[in-house]
PDB file of N, CA and C in Angstrom:
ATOM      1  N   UNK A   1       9.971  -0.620  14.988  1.00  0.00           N
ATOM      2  CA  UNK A   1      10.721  -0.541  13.768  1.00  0.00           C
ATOM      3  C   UNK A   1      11.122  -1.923  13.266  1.00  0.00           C
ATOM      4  N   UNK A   2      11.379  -3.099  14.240  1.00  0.00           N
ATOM      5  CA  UNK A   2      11.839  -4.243  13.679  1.00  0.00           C
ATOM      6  C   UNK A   2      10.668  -4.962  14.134  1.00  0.00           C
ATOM      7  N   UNK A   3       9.667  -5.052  13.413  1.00  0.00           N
ATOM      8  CA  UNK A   3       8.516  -5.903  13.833  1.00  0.00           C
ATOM      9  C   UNK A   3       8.484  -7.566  14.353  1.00  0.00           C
ATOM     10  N   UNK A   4       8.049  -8.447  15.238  1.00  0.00           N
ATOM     11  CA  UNK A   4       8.258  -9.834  15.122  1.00  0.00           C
ATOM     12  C   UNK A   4       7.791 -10.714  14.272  1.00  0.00           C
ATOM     13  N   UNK A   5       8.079 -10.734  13.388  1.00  0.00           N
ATOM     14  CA  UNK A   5       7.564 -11.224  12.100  1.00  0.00           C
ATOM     15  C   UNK A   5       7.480 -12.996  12.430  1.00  0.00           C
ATOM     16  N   UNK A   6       9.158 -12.555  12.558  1.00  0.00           N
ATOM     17  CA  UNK A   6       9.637 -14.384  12.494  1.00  0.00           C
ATOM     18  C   UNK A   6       8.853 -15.375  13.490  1.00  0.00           C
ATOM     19  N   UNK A   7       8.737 -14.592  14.755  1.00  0.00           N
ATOM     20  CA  UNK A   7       8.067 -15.114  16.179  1.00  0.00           C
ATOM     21  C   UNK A   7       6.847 -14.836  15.667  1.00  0.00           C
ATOM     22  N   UNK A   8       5.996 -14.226  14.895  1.00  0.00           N
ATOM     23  CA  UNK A   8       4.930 -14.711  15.039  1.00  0.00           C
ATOM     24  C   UNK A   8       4.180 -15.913  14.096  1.00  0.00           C
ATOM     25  N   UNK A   9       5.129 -15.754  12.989  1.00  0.00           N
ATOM     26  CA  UNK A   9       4.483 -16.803  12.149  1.00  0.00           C
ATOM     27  C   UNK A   9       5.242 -17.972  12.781  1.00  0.00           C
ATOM     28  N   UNK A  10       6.268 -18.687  13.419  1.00  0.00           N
ATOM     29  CA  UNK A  10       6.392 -19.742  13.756  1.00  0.00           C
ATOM     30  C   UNK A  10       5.587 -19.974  14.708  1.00  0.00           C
ATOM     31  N   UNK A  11       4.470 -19.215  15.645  1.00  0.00           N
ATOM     32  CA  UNK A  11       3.331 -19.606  16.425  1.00  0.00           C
ATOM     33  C   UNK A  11       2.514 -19.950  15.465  1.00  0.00           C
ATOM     34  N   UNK A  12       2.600 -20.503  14.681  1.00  0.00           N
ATOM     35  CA  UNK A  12       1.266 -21.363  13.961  1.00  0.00           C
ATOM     36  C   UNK A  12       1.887 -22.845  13.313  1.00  0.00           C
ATOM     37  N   UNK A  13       1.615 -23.720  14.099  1.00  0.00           N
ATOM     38  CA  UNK A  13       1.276 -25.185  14.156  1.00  0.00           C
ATOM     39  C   UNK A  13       1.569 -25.382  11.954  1.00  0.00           C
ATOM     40  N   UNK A  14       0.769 -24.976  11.462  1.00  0.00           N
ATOM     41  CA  UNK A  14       0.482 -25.439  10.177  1.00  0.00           C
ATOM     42  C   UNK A  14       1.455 -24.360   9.562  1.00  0.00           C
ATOM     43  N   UNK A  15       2.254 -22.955   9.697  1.00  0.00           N
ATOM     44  CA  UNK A  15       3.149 -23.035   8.833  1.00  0.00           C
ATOM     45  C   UNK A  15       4.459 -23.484   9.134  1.00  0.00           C
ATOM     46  N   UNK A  16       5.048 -23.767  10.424  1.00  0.00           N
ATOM     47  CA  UNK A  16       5.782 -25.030  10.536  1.00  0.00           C
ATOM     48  C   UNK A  16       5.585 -26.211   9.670  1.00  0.00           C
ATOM     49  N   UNK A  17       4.717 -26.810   9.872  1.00  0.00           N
ATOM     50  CA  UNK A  17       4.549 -27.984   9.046  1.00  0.00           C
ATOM     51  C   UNK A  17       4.626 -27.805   7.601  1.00  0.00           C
ATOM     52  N   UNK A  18       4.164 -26.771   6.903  1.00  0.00           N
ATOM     53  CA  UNK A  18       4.464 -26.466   5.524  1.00  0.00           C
ATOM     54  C   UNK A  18       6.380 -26.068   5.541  1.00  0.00           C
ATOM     55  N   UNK A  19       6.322 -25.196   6.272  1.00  0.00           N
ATOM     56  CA  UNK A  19       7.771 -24.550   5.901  1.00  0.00           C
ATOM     57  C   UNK A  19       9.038 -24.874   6.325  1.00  0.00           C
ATOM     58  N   UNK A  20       8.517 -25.742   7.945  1.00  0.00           N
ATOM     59  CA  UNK A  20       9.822 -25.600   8.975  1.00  0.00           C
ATOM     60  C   UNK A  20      10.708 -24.555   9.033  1.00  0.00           C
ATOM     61  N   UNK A  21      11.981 -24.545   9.344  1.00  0.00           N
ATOM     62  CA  UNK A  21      12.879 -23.736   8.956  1.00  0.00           C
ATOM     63  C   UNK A  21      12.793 -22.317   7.916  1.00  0.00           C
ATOM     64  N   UNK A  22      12.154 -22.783   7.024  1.00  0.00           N
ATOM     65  CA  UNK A  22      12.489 -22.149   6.032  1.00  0.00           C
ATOM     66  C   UNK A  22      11.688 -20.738   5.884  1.00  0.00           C
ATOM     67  N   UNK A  23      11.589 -20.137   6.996  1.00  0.00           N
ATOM     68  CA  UNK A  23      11.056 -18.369   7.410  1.00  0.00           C
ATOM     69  C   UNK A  23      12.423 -17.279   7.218  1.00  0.00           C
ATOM     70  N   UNK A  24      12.259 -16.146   6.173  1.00  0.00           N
ATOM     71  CA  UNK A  24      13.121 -15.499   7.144  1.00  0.00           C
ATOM     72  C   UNK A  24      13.597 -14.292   5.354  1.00  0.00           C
ATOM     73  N   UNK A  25      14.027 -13.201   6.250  1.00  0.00           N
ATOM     74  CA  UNK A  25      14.355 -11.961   5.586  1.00  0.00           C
ATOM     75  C   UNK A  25      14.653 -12.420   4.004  1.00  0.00           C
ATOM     76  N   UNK A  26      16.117 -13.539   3.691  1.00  0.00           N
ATOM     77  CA  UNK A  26      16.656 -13.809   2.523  1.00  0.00           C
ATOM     78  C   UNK A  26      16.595 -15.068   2.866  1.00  0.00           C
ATOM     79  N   UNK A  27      15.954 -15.795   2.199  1.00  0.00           N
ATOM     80  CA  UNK A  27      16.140 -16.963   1.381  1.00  0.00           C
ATOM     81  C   UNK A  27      18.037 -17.712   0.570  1.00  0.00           C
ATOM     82  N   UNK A  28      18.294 -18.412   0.997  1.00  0.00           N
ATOM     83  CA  UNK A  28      19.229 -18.569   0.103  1.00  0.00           C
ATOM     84  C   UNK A  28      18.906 -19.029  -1.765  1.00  0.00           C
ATOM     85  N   UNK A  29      19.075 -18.696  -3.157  1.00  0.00           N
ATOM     86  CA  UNK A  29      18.600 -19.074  -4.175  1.00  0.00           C
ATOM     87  C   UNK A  29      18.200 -20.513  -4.236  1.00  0.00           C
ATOM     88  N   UNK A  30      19.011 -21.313  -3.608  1.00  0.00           N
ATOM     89  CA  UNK A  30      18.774 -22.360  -3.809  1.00  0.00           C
ATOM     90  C   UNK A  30      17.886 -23.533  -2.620  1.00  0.00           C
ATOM     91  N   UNK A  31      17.388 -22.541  -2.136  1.00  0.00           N
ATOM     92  CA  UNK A  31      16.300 -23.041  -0.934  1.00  0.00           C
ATOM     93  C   UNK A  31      15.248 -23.605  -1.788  1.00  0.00           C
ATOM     94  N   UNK A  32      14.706 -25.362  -1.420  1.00  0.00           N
ATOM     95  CA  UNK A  32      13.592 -25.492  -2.125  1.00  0.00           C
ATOM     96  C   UNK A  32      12.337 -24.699  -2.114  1.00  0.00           C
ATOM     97  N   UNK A  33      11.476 -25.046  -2.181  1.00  0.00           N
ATOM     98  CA  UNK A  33      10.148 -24.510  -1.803  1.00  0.00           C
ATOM     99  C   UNK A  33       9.530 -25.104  -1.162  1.00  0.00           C
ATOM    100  N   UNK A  34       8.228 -25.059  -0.314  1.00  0.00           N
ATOM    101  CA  UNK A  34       7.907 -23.713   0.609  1.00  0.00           C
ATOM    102  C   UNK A  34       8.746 -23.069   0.915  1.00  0.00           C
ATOM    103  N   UNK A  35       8.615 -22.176   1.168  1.00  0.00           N
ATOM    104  CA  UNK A  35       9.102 -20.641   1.956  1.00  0.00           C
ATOM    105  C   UNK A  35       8.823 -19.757   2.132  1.00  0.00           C
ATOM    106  N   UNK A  36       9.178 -18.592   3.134  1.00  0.00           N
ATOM    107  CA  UNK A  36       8.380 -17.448   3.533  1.00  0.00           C
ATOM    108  C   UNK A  36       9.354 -16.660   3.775  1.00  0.00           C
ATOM    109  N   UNK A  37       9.217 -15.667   2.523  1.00  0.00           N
ATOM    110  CA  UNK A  37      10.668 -14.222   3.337  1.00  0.00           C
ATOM    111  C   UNK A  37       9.343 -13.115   4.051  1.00  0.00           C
ATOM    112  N   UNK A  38      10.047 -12.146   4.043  1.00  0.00           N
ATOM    113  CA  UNK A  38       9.442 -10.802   4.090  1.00  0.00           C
ATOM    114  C   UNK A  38      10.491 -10.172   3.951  1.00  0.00           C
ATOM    115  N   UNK A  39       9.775  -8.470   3.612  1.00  0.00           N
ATOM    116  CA  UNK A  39      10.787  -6.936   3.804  1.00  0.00           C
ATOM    117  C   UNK A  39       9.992  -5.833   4.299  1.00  0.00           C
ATOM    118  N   UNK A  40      10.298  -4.860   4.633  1.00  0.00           N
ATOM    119  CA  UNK A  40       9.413  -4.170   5.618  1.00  0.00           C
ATOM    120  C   UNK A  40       9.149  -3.088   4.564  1.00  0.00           C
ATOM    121  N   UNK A  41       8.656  -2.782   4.236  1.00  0.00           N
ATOM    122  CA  UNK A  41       7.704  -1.770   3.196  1.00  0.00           C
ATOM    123  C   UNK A  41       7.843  -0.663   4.015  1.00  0.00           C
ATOM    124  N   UNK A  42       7.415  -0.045   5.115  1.00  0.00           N
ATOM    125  CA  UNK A  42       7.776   1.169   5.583  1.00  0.00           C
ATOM    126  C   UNK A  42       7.623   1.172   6.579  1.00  0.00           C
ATOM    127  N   UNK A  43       7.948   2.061   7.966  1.00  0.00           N
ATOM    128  CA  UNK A  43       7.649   2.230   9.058  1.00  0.00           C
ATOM    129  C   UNK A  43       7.617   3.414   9.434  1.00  0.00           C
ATOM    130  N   UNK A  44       7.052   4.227  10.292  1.00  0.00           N
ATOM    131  CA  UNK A  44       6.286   5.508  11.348  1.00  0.00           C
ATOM    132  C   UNK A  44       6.420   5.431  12.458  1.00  0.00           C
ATOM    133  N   UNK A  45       7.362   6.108  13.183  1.00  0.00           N
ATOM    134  CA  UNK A  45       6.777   6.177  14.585  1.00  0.00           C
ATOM    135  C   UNK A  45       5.449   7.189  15.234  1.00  0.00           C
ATOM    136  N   UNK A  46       5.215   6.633  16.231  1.00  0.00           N
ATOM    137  CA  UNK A  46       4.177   7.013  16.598  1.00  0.00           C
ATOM    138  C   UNK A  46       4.569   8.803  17.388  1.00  0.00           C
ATOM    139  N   UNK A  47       4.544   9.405  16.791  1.00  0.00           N
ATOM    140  CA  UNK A  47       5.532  10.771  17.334  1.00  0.00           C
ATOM    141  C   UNK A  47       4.410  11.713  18.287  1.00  0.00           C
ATOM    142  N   UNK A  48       5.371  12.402  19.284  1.00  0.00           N
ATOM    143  CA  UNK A  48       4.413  12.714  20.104  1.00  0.00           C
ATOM    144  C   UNK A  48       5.303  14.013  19.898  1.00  0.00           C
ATOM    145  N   UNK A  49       4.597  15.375  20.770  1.00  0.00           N
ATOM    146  CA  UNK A  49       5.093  16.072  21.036  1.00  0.00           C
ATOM    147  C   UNK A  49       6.313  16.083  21.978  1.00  0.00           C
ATOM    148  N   UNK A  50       5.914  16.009  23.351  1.00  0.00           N
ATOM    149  CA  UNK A  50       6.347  15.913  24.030  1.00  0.00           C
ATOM    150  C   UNK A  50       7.504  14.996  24.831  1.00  0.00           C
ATOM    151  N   UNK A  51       7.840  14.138  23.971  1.00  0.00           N
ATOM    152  CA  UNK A  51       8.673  12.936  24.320  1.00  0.00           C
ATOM    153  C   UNK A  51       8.777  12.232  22.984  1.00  0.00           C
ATOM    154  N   UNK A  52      10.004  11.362  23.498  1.00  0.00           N
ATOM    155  CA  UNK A  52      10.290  10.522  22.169  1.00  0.00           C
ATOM    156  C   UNK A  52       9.120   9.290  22.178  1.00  0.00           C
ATOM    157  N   UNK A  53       9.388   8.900  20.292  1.00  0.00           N
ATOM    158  CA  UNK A  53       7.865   8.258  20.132  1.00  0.00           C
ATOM    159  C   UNK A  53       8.323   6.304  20.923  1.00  0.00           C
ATOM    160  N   UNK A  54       6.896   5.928  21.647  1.00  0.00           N
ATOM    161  CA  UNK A  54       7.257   4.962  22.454  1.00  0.00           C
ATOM    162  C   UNK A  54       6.735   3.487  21.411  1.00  0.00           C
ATOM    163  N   UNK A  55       6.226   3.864  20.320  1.00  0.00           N
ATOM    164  CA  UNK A  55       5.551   2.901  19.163  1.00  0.00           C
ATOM    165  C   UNK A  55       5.866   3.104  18.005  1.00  0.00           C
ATOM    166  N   UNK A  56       6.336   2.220  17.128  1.00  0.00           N
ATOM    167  CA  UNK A  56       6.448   2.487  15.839  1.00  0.00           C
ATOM    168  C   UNK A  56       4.735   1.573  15.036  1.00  0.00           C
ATOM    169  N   UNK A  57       4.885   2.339  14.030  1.00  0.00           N
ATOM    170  CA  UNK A  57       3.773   1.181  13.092  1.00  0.00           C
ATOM    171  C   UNK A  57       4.615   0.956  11.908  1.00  0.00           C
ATOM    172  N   UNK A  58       4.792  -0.242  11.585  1.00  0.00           N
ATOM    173  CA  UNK A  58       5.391  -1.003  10.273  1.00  0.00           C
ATOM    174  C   UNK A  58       4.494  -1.718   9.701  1.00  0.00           C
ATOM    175  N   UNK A  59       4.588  -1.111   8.086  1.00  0.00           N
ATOM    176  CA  UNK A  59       4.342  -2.652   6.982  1.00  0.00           C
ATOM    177  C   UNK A  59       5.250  -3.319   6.656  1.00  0.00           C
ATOM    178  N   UNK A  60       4.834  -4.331   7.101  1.00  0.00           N
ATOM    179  CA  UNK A  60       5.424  -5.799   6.192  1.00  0.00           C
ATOM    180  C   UNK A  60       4.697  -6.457   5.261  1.00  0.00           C
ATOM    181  N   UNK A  61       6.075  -6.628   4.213  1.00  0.00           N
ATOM    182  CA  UNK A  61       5.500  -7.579   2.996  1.00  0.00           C
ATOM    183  C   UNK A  61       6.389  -9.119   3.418  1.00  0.00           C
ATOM    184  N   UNK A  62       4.941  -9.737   3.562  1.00  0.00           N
ATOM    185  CA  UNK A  62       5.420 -11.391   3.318  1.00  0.00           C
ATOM    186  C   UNK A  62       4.712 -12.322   2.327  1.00  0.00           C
ATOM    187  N   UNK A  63       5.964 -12.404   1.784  1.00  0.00           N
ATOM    188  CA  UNK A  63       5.975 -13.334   0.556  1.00  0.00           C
ATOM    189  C   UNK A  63       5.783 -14.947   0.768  1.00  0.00           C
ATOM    190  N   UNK A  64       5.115 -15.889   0.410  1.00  0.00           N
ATOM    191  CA  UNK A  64       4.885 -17.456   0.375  1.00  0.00           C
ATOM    192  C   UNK A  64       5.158 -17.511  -0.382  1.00  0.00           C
ATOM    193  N   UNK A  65       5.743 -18.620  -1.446  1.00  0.00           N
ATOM    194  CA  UNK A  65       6.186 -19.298  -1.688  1.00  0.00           C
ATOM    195  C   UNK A  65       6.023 -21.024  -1.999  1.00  0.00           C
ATOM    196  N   UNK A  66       5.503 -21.219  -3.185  1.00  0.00           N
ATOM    197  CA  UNK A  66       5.853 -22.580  -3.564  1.00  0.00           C
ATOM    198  C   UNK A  66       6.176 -23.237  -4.658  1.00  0.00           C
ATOM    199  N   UNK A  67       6.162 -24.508  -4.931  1.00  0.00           N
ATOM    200  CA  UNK A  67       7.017 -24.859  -6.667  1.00  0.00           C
ATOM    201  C   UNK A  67       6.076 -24.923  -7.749  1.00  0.00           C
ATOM    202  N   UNK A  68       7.065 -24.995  -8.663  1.00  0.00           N
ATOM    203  CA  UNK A  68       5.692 -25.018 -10.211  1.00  0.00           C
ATOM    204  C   UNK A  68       4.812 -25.874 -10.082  1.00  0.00           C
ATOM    205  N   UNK A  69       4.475 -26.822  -9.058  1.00  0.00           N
ATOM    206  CA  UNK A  69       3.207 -27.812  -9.814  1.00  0.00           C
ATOM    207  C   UNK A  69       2.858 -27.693  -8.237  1.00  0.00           C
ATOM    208  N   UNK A  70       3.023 -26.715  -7.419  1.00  0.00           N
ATOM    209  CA  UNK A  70       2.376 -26.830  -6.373  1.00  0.00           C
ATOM    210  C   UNK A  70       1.482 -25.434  -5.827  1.00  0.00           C
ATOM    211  N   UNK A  71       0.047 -24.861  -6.831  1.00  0.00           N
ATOM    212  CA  UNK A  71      -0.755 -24.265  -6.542  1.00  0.00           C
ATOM    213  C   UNK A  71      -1.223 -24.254  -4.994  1.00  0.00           C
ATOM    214  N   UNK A  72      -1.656 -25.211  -4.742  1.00  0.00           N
ATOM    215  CA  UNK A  72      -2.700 -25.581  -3.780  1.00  0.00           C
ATOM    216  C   UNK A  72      -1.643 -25.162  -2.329  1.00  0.00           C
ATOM    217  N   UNK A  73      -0.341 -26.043  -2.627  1.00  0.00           N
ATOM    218  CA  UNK A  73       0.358 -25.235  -1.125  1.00  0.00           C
ATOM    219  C   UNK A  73       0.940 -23.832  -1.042  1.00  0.00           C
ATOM    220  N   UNK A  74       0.835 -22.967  -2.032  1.00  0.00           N
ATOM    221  CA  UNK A  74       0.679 -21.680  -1.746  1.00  0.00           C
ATOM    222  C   UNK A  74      -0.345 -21.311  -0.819  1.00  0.00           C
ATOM    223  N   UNK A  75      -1.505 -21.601  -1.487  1.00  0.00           N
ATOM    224  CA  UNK A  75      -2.516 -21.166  -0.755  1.00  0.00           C
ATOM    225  C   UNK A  75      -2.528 -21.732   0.702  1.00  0.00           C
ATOM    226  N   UNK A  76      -2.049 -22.627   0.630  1.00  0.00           N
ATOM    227  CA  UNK A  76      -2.573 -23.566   2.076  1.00  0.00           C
ATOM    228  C   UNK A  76      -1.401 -22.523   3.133  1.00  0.00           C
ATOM    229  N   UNK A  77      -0.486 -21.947   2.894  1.00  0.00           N
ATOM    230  CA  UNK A  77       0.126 -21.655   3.647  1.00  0.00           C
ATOM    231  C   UNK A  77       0.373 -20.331   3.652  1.00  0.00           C
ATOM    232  N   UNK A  78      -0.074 -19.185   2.758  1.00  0.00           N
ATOM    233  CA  UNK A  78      -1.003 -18.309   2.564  1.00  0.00           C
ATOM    234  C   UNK A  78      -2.072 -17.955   3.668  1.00  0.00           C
ATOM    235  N   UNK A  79      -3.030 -19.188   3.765  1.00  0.00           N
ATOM    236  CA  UNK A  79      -3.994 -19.093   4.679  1.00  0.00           C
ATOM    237  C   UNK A  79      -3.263 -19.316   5.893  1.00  0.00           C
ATOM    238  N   UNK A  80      -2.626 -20.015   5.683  1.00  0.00           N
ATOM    239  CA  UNK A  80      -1.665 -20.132   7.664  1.00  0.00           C
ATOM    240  C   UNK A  80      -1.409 -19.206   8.114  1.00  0.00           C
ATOM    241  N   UNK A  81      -0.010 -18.294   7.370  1.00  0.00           N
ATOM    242  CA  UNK A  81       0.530 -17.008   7.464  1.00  0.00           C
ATOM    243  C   UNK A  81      -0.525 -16.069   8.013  1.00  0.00           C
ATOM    244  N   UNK A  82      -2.000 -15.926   7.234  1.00  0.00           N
ATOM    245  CA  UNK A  82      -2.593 -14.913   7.424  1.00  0.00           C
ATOM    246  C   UNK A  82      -3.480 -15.536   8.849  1.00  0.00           C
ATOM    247  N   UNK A  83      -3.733 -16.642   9.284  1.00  0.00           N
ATOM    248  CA  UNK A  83      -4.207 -17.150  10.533  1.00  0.00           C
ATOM    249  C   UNK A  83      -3.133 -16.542  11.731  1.00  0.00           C
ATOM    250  N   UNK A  84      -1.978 -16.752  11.658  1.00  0.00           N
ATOM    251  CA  UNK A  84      -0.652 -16.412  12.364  1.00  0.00           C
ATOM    252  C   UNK A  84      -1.074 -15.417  12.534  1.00  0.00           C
ATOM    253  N   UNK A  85      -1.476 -13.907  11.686  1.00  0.00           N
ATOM    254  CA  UNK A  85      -1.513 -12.844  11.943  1.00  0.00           C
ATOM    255  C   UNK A  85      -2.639 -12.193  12.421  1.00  0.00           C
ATOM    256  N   UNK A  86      -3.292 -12.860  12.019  1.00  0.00           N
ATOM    257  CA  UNK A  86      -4.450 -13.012  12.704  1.00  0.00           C
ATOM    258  C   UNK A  86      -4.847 -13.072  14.276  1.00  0.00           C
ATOM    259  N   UNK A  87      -4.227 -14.041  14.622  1.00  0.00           N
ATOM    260  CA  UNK A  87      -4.045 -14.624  15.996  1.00  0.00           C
ATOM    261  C   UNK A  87      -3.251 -13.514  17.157  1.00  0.00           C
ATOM    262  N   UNK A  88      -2.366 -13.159  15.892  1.00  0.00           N
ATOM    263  CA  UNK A  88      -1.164 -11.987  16.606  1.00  0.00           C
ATOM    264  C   UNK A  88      -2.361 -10.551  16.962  1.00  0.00           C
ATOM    265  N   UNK A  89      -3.649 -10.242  16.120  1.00  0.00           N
ATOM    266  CA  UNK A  89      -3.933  -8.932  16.159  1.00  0.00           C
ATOM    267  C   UNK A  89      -3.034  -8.075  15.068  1.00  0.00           C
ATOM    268  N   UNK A  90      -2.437  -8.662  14.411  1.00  0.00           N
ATOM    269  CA  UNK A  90      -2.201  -8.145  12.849  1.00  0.00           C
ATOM    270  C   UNK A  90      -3.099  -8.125  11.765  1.00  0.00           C
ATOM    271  N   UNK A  91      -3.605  -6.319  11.267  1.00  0.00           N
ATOM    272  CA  UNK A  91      -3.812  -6.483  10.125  1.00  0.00           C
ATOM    273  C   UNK A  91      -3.340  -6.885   9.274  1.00  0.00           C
ATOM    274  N   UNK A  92      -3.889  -7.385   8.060  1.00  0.00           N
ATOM    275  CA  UNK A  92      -2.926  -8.101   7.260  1.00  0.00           C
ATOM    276  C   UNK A  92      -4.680  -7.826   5.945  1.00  0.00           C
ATOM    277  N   UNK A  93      -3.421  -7.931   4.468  1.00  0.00           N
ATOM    278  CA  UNK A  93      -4.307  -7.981   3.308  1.00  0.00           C
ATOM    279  C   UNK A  93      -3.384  -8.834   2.468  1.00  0.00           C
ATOM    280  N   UNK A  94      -3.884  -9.721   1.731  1.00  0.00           N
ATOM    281  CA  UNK A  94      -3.461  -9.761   0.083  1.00  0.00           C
ATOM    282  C   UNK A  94      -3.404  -8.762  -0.983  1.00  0.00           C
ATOM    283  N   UNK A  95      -1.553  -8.945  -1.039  1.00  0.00           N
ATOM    284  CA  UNK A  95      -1.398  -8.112  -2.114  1.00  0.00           C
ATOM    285  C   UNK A  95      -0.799  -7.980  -3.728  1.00  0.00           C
ATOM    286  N   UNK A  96      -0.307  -9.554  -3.547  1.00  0.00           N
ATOM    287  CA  UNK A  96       0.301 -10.179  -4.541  1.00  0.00           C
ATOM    288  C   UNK A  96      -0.308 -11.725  -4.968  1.00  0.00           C
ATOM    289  N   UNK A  97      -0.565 -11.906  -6.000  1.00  0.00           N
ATOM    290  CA  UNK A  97      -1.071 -13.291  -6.417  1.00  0.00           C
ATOM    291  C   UNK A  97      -0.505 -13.784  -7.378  1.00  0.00           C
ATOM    292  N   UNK A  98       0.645 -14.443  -8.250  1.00  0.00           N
ATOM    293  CA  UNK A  98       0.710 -15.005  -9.339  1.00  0.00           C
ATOM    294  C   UNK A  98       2.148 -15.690  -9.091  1.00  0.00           C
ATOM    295  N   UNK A  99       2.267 -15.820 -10.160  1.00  0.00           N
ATOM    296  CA  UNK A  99       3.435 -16.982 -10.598  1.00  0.00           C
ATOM    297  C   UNK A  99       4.556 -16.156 -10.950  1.00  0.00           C
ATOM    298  N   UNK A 100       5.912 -16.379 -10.389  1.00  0.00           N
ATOM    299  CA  UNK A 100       6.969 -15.885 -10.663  1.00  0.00           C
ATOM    300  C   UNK A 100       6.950 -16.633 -12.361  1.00  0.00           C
ATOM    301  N   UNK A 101       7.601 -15.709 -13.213  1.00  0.00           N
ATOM    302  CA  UNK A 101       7.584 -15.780 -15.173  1.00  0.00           C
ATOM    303  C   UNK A 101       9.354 -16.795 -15.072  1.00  0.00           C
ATOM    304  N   UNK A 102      10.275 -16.226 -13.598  1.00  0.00           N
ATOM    305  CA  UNK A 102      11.381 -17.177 -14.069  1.00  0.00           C
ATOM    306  C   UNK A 102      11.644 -18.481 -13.913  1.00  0.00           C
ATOM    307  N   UNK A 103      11.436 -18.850 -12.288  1.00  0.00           N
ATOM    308  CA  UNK A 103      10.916 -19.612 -11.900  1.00  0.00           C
ATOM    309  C   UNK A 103      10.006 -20.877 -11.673  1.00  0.00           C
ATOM    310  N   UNK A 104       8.731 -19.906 -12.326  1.00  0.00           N
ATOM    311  CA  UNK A 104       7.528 -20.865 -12.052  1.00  0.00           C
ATOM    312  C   UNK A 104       7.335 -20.957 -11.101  1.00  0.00           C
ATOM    313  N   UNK A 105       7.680 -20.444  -9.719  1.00  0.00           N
ATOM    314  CA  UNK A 105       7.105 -20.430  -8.294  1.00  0.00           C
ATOM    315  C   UNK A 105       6.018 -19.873  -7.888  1.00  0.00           C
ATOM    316  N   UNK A 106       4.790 -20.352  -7.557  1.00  0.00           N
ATOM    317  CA  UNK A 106       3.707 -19.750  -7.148  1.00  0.00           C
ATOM    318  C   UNK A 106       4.276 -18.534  -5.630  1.00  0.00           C
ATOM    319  N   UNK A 107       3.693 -17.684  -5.667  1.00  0.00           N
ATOM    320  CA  UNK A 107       3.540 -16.454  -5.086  1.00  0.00           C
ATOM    321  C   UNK A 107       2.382 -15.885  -4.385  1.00  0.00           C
ATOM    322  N   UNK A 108       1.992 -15.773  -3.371  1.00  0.00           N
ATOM    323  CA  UNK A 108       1.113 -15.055  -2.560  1.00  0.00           C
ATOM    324  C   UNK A 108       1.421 -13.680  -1.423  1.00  0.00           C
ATOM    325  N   UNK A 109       1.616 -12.720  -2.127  1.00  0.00           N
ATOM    326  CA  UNK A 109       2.171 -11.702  -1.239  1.00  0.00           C
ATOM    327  C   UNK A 109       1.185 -11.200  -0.265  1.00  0.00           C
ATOM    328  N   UNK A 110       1.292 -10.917   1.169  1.00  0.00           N
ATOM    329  CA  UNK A 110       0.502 -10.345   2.289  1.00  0.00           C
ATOM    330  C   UNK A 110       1.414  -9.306   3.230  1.00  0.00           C
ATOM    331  N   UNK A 111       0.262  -8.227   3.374  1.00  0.00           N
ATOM    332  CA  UNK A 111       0.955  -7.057   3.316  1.00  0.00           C
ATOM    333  C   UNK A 111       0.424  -6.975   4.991  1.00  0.00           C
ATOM    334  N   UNK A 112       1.070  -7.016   5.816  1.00  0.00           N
ATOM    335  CA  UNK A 112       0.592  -7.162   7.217  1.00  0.00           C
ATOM    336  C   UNK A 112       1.291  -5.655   8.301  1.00  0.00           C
ATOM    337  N   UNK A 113       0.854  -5.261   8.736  1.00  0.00           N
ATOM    338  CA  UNK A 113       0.628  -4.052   9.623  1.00  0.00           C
ATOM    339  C   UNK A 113       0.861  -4.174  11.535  1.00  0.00           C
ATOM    340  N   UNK A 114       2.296  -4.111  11.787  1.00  0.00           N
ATOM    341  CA  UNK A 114       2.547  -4.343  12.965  1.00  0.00           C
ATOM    342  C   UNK A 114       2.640  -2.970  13.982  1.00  0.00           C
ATOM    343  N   UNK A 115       1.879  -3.297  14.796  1.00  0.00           N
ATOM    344  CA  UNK A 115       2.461  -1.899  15.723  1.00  0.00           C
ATOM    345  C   UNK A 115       3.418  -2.666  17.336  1.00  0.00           C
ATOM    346  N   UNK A 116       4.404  -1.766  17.619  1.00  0.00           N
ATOM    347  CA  UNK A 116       5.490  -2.693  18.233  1.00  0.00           C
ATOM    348  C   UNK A 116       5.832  -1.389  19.350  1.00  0.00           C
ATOM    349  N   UNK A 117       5.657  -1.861  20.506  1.00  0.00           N
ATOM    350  CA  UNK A 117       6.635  -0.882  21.491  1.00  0.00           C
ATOM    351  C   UNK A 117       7.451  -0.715  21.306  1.00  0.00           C
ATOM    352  N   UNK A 118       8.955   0.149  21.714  1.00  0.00           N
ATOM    353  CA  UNK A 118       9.951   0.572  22.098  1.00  0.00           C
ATOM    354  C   UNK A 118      10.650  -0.085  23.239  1.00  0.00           C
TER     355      UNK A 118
END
């Protein structure tokens, strides 16, 4: 139900270096850019008859993050995120691509698929 989101994307070398710190559920408004939230889109346990369920499966949406004149490090850290999950044995898709209209913050949403013991 509470997937390791945070632990798994700080196992990747390159979105540290893009993001450091700056992973995590809420953002404060005034956090520069890079950054990486997520929110969990839904979760299932794995239900059995006979006993309580010992697995949940969760989607997560994680959002990247970068500033108006910085295309290129969306992507670059975009591709990290989805290496991270990768590495983890997380499915994962692109599901969001564009530019926040208030902002101007480039945006890359990835919709990643954790299954997690109990």
């Amino acid at each position: 139900m509470f997937p390791p989101v945070y632990q798994t994307l700080r196992a990747n070398a390159t979105v540290l270096a893009l993001v450091g710190e700056s992973i995590g559920m809420n953002m404060p408004a005034e956090t520069p850019p890079p950054y990486v939230t997520w929110f969990i889109v839904t979760g299932q346990p794995h239900d059995t008859l006979s006993e309580a369920p010992q697995s949940d499966f969760t989607s997560v949406q994680i959002d990247c993050y970068s500033g108006p004149t910085a295309e290129r490090t969306v992507r670059d850290l975009a591709e990290a995120v989805r290496a991270a999950l990768d590495s983890a044995g997380v499915h994962n898709r692109v599901v969001v691509n564009l530019r926040e209209p208030d902002t101007k913050f480039y945006r890359v949403g990835i919709e990643a698929d954790f299954i997690t013991q109990r």
